[in-house]
PDB file of N, CA and C in Angstrom:
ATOM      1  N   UNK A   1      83.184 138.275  96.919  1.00  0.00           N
ATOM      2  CA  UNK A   1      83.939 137.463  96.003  1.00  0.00           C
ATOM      3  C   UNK A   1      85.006 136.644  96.723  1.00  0.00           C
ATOM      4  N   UNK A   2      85.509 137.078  97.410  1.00  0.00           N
ATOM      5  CA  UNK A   2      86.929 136.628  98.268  1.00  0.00           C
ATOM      6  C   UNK A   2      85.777 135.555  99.403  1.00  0.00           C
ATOM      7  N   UNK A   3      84.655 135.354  99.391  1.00  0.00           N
ATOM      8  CA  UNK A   3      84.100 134.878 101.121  1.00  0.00           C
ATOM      9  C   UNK A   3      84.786 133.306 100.334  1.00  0.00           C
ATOM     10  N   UNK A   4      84.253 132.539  98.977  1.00  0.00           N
ATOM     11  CA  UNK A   4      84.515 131.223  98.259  1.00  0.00           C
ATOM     12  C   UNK A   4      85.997 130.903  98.845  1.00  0.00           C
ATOM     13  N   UNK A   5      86.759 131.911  97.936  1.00  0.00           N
ATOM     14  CA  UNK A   5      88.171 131.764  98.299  1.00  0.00           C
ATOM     15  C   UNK A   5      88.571 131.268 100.100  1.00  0.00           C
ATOM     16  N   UNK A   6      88.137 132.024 100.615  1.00  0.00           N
ATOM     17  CA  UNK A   6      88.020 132.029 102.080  1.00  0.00           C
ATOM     18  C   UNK A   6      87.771 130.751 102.965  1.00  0.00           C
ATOM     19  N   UNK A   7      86.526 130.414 102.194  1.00  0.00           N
ATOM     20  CA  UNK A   7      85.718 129.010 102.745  1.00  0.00           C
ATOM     21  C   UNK A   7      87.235 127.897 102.095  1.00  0.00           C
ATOM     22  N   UNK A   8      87.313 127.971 100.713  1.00  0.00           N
ATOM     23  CA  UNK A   8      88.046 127.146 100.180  1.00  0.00           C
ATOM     24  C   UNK A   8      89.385 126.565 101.001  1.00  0.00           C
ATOM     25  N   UNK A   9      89.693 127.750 101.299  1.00  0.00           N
ATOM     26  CA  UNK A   9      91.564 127.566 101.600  1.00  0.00           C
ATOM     27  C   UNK A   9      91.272 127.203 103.555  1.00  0.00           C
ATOM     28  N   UNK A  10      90.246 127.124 104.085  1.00  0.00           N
ATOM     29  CA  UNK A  10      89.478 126.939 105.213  1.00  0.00           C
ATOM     30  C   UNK A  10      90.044 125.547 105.031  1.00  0.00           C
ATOM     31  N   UNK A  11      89.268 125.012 104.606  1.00  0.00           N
ATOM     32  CA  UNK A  11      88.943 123.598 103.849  1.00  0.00           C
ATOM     33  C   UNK A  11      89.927 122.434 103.718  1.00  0.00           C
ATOM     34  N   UNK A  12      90.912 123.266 102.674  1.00  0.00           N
ATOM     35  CA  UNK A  12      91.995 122.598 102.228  1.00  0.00           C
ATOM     36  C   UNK A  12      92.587 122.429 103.774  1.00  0.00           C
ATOM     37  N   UNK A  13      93.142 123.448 104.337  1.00  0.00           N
ATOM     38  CA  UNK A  13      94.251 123.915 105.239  1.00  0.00           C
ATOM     39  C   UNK A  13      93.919 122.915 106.531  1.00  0.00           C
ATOM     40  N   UNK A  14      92.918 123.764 106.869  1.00  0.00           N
ATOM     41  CA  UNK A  14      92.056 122.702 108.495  1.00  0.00           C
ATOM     42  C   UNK A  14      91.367 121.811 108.175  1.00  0.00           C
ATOM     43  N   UNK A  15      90.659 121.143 106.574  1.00  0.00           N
ATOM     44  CA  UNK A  15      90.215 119.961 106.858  1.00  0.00           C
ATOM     45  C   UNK A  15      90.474 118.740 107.577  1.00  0.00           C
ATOM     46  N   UNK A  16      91.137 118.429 107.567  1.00  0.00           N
ATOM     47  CA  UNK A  16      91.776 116.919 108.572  1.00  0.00           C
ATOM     48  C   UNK A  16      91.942 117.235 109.802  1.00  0.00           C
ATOM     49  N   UNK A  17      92.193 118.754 110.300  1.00  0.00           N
ATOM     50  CA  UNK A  17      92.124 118.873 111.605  1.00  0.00           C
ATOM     51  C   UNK A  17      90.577 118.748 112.137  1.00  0.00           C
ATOM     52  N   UNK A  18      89.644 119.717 111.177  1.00  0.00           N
ATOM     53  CA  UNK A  18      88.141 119.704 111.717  1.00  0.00           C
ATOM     54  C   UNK A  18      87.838 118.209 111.255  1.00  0.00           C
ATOM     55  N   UNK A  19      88.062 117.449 110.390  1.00  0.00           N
ATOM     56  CA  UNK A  19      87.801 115.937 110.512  1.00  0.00           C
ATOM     57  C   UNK A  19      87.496 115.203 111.742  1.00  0.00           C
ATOM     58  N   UNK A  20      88.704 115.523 112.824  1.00  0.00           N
ATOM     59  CA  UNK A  20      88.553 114.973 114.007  1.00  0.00           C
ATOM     60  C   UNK A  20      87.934 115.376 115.666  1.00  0.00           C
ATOM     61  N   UNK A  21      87.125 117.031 114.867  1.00  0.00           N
ATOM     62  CA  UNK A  21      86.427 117.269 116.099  1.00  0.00           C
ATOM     63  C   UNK A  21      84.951 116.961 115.668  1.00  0.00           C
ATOM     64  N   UNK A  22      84.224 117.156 116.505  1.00  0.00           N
ATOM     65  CA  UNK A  22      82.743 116.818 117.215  1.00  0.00           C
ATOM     66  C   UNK A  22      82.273 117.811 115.981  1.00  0.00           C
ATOM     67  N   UNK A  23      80.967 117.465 115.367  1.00  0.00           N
ATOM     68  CA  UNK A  23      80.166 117.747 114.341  1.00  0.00           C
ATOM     69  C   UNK A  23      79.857 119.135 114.756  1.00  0.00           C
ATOM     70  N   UNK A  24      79.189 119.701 116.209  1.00  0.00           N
ATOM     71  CA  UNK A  24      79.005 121.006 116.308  1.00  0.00           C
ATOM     72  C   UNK A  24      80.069 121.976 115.975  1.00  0.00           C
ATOM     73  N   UNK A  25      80.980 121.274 117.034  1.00  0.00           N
ATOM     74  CA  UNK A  25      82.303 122.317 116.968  1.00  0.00           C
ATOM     75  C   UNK A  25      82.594 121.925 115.911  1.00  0.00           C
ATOM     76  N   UNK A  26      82.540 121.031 114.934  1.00  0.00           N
ATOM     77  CA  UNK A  26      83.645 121.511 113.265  1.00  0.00           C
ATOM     78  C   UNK A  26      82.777 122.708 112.610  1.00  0.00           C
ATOM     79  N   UNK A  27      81.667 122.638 112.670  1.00  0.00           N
ATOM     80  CA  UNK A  27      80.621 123.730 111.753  1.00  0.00           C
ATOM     81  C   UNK A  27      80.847 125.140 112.711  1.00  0.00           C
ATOM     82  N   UNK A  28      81.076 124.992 114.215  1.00  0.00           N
ATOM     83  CA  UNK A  28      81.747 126.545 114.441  1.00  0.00           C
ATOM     84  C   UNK A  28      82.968 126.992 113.812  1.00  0.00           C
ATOM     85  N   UNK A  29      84.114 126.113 114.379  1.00  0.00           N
ATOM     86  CA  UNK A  29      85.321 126.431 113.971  1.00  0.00           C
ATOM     87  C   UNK A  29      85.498 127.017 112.185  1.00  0.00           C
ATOM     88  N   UNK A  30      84.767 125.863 111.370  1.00  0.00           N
ATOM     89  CA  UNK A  30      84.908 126.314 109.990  1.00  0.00           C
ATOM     90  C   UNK A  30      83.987 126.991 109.746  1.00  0.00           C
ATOM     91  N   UNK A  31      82.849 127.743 110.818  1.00  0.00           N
ATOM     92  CA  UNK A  31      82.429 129.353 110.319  1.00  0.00           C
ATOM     93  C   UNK A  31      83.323 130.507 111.061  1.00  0.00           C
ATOM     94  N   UNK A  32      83.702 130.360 111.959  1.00  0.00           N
ATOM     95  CA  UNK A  32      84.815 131.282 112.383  1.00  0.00           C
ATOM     96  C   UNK A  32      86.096 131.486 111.497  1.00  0.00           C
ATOM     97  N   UNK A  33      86.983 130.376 111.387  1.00  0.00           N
ATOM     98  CA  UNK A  33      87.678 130.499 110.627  1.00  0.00           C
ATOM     99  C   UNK A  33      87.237 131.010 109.295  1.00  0.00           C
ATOM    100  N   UNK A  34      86.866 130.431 108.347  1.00  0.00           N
ATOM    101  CA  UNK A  34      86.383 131.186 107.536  1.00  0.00           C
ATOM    102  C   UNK A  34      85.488 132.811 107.147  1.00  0.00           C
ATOM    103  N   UNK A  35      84.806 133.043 108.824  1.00  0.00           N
ATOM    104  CA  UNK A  35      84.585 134.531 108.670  1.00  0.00           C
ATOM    105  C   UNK A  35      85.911 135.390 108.978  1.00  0.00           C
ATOM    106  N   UNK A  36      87.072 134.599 109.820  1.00  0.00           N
ATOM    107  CA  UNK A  36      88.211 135.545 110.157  1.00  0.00           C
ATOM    108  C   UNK A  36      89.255 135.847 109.099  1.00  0.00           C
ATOM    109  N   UNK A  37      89.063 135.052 108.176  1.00  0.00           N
ATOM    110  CA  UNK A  37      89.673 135.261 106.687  1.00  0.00           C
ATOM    111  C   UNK A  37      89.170 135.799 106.262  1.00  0.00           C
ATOM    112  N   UNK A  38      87.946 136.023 105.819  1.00  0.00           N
ATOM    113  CA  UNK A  38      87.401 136.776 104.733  1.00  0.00           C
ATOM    114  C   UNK A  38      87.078 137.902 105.225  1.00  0.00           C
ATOM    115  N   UNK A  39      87.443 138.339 106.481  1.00  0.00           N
ATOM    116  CA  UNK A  39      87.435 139.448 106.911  1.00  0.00           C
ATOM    117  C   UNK A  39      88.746 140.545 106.464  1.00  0.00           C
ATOM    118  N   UNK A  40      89.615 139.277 106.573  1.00  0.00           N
ATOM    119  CA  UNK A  40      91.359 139.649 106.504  1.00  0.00           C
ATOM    120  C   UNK A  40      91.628 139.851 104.868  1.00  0.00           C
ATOM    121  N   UNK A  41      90.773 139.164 104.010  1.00  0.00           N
ATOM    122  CA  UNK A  41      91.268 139.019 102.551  1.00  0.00           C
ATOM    123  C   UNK A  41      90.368 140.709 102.363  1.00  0.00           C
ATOM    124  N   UNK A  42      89.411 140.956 103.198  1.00  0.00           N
ATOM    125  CA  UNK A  42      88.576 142.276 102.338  1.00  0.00           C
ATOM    126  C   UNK A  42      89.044 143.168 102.839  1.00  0.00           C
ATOM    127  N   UNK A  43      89.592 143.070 104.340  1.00  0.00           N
ATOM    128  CA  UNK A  43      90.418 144.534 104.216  1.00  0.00           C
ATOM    129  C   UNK A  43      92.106 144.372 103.714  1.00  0.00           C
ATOM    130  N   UNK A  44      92.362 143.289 103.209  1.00  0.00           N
ATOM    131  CA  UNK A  44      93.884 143.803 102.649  1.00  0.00           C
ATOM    132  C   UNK A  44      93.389 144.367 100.982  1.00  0.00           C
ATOM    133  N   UNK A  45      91.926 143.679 100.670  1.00  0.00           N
ATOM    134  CA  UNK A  45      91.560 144.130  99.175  1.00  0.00           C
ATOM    135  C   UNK A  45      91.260 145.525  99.242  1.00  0.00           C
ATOM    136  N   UNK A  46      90.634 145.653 100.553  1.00  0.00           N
ATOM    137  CA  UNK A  46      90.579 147.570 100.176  1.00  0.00           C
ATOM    138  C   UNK A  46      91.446 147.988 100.623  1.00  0.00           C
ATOM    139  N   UNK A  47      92.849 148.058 101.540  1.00  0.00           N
ATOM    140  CA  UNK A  47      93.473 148.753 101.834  1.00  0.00           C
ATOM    141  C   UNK A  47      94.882 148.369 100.484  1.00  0.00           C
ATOM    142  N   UNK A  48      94.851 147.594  99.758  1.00  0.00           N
ATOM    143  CA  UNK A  48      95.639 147.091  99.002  1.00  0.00           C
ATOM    144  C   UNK A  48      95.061 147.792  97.445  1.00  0.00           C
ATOM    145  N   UNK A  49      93.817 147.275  97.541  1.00  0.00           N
ATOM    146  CA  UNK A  49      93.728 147.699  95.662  1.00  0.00           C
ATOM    147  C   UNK A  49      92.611 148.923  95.694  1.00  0.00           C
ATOM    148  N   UNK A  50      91.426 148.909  96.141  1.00  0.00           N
ATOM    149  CA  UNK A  50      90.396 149.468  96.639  1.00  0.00           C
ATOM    150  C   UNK A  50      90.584 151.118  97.204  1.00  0.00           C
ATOM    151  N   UNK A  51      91.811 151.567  97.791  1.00  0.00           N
ATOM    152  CA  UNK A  51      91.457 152.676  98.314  1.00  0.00           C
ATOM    153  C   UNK A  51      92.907 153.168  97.604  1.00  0.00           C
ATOM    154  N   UNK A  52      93.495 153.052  96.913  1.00  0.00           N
ATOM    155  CA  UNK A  52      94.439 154.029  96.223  1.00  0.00           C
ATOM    156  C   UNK A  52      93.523 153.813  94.939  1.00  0.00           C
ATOM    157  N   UNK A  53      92.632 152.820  94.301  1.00  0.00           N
ATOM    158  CA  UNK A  53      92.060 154.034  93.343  1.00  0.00           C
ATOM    159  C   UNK A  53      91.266 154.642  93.786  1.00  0.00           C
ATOM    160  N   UNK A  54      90.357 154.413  94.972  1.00  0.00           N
ATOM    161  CA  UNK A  54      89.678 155.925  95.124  1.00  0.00           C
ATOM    162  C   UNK A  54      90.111 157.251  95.052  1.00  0.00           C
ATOM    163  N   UNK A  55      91.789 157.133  95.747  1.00  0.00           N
ATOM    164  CA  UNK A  55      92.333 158.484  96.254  1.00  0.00           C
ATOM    165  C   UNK A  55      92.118 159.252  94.325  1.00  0.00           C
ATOM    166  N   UNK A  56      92.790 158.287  93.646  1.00  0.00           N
ATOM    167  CA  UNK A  56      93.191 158.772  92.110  1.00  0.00           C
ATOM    168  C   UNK A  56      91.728 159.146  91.632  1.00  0.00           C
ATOM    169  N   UNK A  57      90.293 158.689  91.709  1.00  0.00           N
ATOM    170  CA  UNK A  57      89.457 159.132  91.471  1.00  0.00           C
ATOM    171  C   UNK A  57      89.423 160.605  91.839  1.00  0.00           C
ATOM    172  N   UNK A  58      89.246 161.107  93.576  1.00  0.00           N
ATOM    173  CA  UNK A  58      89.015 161.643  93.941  1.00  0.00           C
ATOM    174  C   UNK A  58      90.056 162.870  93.570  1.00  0.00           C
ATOM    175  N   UNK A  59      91.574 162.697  92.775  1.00  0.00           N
ATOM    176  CA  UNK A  59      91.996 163.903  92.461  1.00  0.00           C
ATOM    177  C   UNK A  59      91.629 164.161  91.455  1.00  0.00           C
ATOM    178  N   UNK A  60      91.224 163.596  90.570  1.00  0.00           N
ATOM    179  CA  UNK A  60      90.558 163.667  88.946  1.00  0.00           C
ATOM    180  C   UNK A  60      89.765 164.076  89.124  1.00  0.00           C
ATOM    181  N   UNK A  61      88.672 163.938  89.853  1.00  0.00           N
ATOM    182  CA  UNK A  61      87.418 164.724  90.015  1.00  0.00           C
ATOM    183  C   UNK A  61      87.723 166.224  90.214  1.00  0.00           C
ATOM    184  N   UNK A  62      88.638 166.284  91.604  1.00  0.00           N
ATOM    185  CA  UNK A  62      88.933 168.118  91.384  1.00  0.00           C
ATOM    186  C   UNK A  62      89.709 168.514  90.293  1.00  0.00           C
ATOM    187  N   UNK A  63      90.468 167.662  89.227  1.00  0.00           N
ATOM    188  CA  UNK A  63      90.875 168.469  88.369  1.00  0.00           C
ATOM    189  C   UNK A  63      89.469 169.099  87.186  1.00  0.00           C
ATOM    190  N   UNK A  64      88.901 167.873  87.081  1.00  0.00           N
ATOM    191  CA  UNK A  64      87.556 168.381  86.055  1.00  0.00           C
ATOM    192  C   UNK A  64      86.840 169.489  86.731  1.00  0.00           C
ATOM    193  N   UNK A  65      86.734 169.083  88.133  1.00  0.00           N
ATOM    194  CA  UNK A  65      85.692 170.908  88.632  1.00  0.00           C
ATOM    195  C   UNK A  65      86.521 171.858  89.239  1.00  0.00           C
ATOM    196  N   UNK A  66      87.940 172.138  88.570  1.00  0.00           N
ATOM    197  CA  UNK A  66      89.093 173.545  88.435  1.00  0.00           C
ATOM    198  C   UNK A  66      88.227 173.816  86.959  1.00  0.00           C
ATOM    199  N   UNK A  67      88.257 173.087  86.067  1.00  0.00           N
ATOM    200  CA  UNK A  67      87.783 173.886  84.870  1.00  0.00           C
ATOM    201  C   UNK A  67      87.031 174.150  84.289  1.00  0.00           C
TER     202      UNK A  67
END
């Protein structure tokens, strides 16, 4: 979900810079850049929203199999 976002703000941010390089290197740079974000947006999503509800799953679960 976050890769769009990723590509997007790629786009906005470095377009005019990749404007003025060489056709190969703009299609590296704006797949790098854009994989090094959306790398960065998915682990702040799991270390941010993603893995404190697991933890809360995972104590709920041992409370249902105490009883």
């Amino acid at each position: 979900m976050l890769h769009y976002l990723a590509a997007a703000l790629v786009l906005i941010e470095l377009g005019p810079w990749l404007d003025t390089q060489a056709a190969g290197l703009r299609w590296l740079l704006t797949l790098l850049a854009t994989l090094a974000l959306s790398v960065g947006l998915a682990m702040a999503s799991y270390y941010g929203l993603e893995r404190p509800f697991l933890r809360r799953k995972a104590r709920l679960e041992r409370v249902r199999a105490s009883n």
